[in-house]
Structures are given as C-alpha cells and as structure tokens.
Protein backbone atom coordinates (compact mmCIF):
# COMPACT_ATOMS: atom_id res chain seq x y z
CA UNK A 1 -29.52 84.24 34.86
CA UNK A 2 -32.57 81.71 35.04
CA UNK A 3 -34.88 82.85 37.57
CA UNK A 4 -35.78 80.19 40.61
CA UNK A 5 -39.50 80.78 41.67
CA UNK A 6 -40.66 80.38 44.74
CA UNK A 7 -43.30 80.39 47.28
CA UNK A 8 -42.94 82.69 50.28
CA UNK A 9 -42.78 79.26 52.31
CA UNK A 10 -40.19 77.79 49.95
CA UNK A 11 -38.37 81.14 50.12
CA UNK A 12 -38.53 81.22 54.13
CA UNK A 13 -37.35 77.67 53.97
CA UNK A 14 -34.52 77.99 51.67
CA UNK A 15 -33.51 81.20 53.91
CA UNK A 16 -33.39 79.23 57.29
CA UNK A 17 -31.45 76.19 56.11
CA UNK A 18 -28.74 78.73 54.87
CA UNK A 19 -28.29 80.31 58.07
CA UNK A 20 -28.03 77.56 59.94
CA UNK A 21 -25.64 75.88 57.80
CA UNK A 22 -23.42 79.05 57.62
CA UNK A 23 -23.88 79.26 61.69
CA UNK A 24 -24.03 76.19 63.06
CA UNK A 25 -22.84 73.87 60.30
CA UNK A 26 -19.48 75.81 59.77
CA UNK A 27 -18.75 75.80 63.30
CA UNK A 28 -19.40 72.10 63.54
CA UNK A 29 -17.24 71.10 60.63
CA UNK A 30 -14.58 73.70 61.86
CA UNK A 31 -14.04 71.68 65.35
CA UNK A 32 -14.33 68.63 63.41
CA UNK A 33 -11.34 69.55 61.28
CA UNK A 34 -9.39 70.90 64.28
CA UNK A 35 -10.48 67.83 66.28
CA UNK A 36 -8.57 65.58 63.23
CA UNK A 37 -5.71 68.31 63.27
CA UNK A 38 -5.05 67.62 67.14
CA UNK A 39 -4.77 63.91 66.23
CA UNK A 40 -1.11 64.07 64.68
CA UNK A 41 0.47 63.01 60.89
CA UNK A 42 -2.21 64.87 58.39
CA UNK A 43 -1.29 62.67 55.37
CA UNK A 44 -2.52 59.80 56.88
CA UNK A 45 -5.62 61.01 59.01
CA UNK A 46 -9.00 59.85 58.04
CA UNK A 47 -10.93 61.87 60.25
CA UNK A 48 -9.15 65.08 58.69
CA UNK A 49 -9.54 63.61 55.59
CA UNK A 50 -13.72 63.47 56.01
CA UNK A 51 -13.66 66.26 57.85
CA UNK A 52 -12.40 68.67 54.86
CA UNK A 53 -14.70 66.56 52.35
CA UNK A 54 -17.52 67.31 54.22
CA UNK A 55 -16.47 71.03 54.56
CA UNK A 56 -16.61 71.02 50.68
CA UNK A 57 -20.07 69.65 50.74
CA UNK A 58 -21.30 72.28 53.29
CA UNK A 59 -19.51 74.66 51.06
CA UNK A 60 -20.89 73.71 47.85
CA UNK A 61 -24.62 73.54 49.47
CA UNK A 62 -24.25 76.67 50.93
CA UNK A 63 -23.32 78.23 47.42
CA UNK A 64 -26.07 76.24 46.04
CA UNK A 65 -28.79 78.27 48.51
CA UNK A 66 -27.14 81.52 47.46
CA UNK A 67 -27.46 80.85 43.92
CA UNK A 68 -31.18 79.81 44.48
CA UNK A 69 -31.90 82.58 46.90
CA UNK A 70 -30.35 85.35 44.89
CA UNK A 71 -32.61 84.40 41.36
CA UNK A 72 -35.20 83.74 43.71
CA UNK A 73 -38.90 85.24 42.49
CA UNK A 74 -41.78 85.12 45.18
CA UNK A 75 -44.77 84.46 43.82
CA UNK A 76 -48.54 84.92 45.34
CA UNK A 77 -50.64 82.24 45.65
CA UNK A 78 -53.62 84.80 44.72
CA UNK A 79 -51.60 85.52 41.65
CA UNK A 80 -52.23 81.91 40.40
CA UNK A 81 -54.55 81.28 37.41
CA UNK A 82 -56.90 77.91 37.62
CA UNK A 83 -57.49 78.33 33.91
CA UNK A 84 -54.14 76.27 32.92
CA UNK A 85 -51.38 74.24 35.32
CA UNK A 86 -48.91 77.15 36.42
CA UNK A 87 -46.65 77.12 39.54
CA UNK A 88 -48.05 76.70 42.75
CA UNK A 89 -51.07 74.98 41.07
CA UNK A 90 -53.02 72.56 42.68
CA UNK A 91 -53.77 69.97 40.10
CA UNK A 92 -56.18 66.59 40.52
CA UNK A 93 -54.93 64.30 37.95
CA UNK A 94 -56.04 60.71 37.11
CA UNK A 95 -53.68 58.33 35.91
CA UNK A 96 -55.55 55.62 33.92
CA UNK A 97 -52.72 53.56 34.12
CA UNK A 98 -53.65 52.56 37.68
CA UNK A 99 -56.72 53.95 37.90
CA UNK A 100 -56.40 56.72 40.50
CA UNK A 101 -56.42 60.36 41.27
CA UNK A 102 -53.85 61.73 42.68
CA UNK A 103 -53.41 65.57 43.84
CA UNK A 104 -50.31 67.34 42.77
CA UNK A 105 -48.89 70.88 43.59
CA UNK A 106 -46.34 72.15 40.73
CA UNK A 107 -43.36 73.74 42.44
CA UNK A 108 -39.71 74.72 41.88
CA UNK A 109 -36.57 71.89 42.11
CA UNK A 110 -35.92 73.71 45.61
CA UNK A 111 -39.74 73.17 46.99
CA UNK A 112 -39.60 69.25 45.50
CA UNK A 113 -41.31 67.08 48.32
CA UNK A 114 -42.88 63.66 46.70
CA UNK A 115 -44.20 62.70 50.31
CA UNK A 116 -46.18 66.13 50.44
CA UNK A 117 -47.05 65.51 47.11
CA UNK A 118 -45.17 68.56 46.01
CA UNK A 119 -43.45 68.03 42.57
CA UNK A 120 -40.99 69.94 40.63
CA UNK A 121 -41.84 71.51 37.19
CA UNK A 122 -38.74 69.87 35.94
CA UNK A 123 -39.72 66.63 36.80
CA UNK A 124 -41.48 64.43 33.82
CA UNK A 125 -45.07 64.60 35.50
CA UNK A 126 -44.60 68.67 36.22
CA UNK A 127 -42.95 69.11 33.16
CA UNK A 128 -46.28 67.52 31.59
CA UNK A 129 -48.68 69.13 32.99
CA UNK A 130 -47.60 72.46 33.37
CA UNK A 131 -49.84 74.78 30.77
CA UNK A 132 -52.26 71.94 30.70
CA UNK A 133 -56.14 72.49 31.40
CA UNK A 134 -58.74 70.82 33.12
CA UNK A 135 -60.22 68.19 30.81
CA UNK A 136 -56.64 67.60 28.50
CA UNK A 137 -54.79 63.94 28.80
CA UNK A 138 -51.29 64.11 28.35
CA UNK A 139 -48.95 61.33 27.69
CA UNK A 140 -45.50 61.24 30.16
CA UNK A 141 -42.43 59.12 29.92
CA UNK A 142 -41.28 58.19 33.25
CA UNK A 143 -38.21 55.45 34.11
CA UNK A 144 -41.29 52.82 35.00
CA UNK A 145 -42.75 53.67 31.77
CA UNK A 146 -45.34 55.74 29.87
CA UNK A 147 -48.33 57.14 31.64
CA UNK A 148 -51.76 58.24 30.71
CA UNK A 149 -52.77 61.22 32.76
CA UNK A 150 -56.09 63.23 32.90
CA UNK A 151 -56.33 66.88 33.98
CA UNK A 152 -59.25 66.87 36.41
CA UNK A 153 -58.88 69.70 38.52
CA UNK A 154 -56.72 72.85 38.68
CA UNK A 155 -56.65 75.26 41.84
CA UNK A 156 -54.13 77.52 43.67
C-alpha cells in the first residue's frame, strides 16, 4: 500500500470531515431518500433517484477518507530538512516567466489548497521541485505551458 503523508493539521482535517460525513451526512441523505420514498411510484421519482446518487457519492468519499486515513504517515514539521524541497517544505520560487516569487508549501493530494498556496507533490510544480535545492532552476510543463522556475528559498 502507498503511504499518504500528512501533517498533523492535514491529518486532524481529514479526521473531522469523515466524522461528520459518516454522522451528519448519512443521516441527511437517509431522510432525503425516505423523503423521495414517501412520495409514491420509485421508477419514476427524481428526487429518489438523486437522493441514492448522492448516497453513492457520500459513500465513495467516505471510503476515500478511510483509505487516506488508514496509509496515513504524520510527519513533524521539526523533522523537515531545508537542505533540499521535501514535504511540508516551505519553498520561495521565482518564475522568470513572469517575473515573480511566489511562496509554495509541498504537501500531500489530501492537504492541496492553491488559495493557501499549498500544492500537492503530485502536481507538475511539486512534482518539480521536490528534491530540488536552493539555487537549482528547473524546467516544468504545465497545461499553459513550460515554466522556468528558480529555487530561492527552502524552509519548514
């Protein structure tokens, strides 16, 4: 099994949205689905219909978290190395494509937030940088083309 590596805050996270869906999200869908039941002739009820599909969606997410929670590794921040780009690095990189830095921290899929500028090691950018050092340029294929991207900084 492929280990899924976490922060304690990712962990937490991931922990909390699985209870609640397996709390309140099953009960929710479950009146839903009786609510459509109540309403008469099953083969040609909408509501039931979308009420059972999004049961299999809460399903499948909930099997997702267990998955993710069960390979789950916590890693320490103090743990971190600054000497190359590892998980839960802090990394200042400057694109010379636009001419900017920008400040990235290298996470797991689960911990992915672009607007907190967190980004996932399987993404092109984290994929690039990860094992790089301060000082190294690396070249990245991404869908809006090919960036040029400077290792600047690296913290934890």
């Amino acid at each position: 099994m492929e280990k899924n590596y976490l922060s304690r805050e990712g962990f937490e996270k991931l922990e909390a949205e699985l209870k609640d869906l397996k709390s309140r999200g099953r009960k929710e869908i479950a009146e839903e689905i009786a609510e459509a039941r109540a309403k008469g002739d099953l083969s040609e009820n909408a509501e039931y219909d979308a009420a059972k599909e999004a049961q299999g969606m809460l399903e499948k997410r909930i099997a997702e978290l267990e998955n993710a929670l069960a390979n789950a590794r916590i890693l320490d921040e103090e743990d971190v190395k600054t000497d190359k780009a590892y998980l839960l690095s802090t990394v200042t990189i400057h694109n010379h494509k636009v001419d900017r830095e920008v400040k990235y921290t290298l996470v797991s899929k689960d911990e992915a937030d672009f607007k907190k500028n967190k980004i996932s090691i399987e993404s092109p950018i984290g994929k690039a940088i990860l094992g790089s050092e301060i000082g190294e340029i690396v070249d990245v294929d991404v869908p809006a083309g090919k960036l040029k991207l400077e290792i600047k900084n690296i913290e934890r």
